[in-house]
N, C-alpha and C. Protein backbone atom coordinates (compact mmCIF):
# COMPACT_ATOMS: atom_id res chain seq x y z
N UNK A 1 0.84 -1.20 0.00
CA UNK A 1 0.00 0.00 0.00
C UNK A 1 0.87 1.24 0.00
N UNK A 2 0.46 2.59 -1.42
CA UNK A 2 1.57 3.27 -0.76
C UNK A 2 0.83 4.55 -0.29
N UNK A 3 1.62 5.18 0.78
CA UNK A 3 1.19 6.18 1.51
C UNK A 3 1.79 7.33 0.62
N UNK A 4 0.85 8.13 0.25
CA UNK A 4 1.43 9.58 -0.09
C UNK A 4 -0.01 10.87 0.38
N UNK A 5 0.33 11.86 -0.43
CA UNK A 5 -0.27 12.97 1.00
C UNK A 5 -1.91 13.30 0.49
N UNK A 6 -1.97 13.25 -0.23
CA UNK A 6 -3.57 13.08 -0.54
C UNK A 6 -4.09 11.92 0.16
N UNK A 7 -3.94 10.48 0.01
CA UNK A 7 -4.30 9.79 0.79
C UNK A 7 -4.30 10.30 2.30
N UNK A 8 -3.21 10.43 2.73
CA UNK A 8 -3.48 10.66 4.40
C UNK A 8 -4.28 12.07 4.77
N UNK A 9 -4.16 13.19 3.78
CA UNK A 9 -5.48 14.04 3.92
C UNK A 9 -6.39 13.61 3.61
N UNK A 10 -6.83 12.57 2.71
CA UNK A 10 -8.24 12.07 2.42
C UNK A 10 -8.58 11.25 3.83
N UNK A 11 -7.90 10.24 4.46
CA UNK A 11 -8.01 9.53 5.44
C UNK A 11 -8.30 10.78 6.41
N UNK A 12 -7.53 11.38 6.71
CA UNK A 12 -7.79 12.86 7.79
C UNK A 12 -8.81 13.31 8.20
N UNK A 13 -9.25 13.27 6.89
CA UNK A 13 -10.94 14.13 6.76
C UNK A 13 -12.23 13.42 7.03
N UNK A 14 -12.06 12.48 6.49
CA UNK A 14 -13.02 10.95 6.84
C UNK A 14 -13.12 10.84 8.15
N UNK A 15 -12.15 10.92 8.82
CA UNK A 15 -11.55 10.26 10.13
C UNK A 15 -11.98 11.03 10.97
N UNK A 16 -11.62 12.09 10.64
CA UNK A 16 -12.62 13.75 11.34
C UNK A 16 -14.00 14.25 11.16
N UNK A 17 -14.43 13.75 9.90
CA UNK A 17 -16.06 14.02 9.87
C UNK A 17 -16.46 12.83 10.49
N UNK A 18 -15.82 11.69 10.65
CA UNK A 18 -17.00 10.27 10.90
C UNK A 18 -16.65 10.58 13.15
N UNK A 19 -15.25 11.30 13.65
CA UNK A 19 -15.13 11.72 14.75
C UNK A 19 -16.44 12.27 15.54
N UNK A 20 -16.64 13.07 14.80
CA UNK A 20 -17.50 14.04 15.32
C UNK A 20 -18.71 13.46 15.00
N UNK A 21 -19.73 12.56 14.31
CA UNK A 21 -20.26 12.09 13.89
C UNK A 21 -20.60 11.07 15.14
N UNK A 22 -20.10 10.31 15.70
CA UNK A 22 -19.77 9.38 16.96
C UNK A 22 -19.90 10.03 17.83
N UNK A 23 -18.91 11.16 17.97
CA UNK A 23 -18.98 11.90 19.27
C UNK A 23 -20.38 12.47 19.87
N UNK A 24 -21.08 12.46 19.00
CA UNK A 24 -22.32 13.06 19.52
C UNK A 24 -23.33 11.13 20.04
N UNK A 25 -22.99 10.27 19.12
CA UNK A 25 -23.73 8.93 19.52
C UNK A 25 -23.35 8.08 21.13
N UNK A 26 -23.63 6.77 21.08
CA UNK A 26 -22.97 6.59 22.31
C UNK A 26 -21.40 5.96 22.39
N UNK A 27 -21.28 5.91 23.64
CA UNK A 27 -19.77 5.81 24.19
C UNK A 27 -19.07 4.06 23.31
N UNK A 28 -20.38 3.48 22.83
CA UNK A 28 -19.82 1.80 22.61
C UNK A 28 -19.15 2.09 21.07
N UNK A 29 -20.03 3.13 20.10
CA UNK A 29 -19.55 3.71 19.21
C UNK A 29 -18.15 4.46 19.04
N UNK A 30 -18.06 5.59 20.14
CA UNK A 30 -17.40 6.41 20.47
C UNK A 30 -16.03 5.43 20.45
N UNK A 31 -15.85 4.61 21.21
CA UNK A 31 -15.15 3.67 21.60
C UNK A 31 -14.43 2.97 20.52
N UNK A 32 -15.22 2.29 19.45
CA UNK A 32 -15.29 1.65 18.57
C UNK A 32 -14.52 2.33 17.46
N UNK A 33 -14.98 3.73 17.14
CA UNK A 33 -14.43 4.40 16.08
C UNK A 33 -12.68 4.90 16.74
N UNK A 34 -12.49 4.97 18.26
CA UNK A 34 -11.10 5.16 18.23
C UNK A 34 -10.18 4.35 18.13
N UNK A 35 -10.96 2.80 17.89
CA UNK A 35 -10.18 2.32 17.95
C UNK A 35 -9.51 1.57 16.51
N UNK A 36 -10.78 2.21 15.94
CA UNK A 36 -10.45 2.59 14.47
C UNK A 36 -9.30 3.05 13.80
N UNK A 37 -9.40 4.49 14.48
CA UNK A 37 -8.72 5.83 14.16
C UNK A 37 -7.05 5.26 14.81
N UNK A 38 -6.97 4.41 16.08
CA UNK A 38 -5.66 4.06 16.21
C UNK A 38 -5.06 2.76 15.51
N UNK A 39 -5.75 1.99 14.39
CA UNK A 39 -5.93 1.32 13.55
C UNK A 39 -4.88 1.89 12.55
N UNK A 40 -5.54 2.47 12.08
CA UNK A 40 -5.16 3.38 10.74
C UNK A 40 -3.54 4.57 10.78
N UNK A 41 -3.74 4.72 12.71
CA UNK A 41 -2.52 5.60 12.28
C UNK A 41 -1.23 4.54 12.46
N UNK A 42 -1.30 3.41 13.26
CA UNK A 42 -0.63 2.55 13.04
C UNK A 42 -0.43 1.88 11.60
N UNK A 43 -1.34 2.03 10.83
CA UNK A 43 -1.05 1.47 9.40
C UNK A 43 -0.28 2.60 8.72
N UNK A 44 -0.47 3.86 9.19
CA UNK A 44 0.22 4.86 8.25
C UNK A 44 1.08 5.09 8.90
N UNK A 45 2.14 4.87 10.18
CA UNK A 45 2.94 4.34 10.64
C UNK A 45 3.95 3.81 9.88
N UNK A 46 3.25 2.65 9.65
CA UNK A 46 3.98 1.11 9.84
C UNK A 46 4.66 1.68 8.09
N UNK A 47 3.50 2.09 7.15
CA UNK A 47 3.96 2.50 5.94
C UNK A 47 4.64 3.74 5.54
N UNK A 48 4.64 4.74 6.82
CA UNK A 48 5.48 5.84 6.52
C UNK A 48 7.18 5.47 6.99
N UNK A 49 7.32 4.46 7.79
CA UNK A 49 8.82 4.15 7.99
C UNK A 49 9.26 2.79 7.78
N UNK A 50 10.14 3.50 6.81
CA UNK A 50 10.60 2.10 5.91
C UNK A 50 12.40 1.82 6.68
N UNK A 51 12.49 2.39 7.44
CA UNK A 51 13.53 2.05 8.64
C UNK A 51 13.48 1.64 9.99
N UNK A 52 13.98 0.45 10.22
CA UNK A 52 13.31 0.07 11.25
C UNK A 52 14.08 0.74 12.73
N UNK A 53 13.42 1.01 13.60
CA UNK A 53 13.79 1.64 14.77
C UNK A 53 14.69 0.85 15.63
N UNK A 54 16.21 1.21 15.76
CA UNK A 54 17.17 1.07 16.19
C UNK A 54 17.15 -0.24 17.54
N UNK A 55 16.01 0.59 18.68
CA UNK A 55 15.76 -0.21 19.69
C UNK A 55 14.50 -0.82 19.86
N UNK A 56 13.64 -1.06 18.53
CA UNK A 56 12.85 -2.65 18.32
C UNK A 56 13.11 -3.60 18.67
N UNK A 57 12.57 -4.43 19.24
CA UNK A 57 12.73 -5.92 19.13
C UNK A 57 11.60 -6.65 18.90
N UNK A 58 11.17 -6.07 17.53
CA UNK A 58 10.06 -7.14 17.23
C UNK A 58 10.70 -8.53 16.57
């Protein structure tokens, strides 16, 4: 998958209208969508560094 900057502003925006969208529903939602949102930044993470971190030990 490749990450470049339209994608992660398109993801951004999604991520921020569907935020606020939840935020007003209940907490099982609320809940649900962050754990979404920490989903995704771990995927754009994992694909923005193509060097692996010195003191990993995966």
């Amino acid at each position: 998958m490749k990450c470049d900057a339209s994608l992660l502003s398109g993801m951004y925006a999604i991520c921020n209208q569907t935020f606020y969208v939840y935020a007003v529903k209940t907490w099982y939602y609320h809940t649900y969508h962050m754990v979404k949102v920490i989903q995704a930044l771990k995927l754009v993470r994992s694909c923005s560094e193509d060097v692996p971190i010195p003191n990993s030990r995966l």
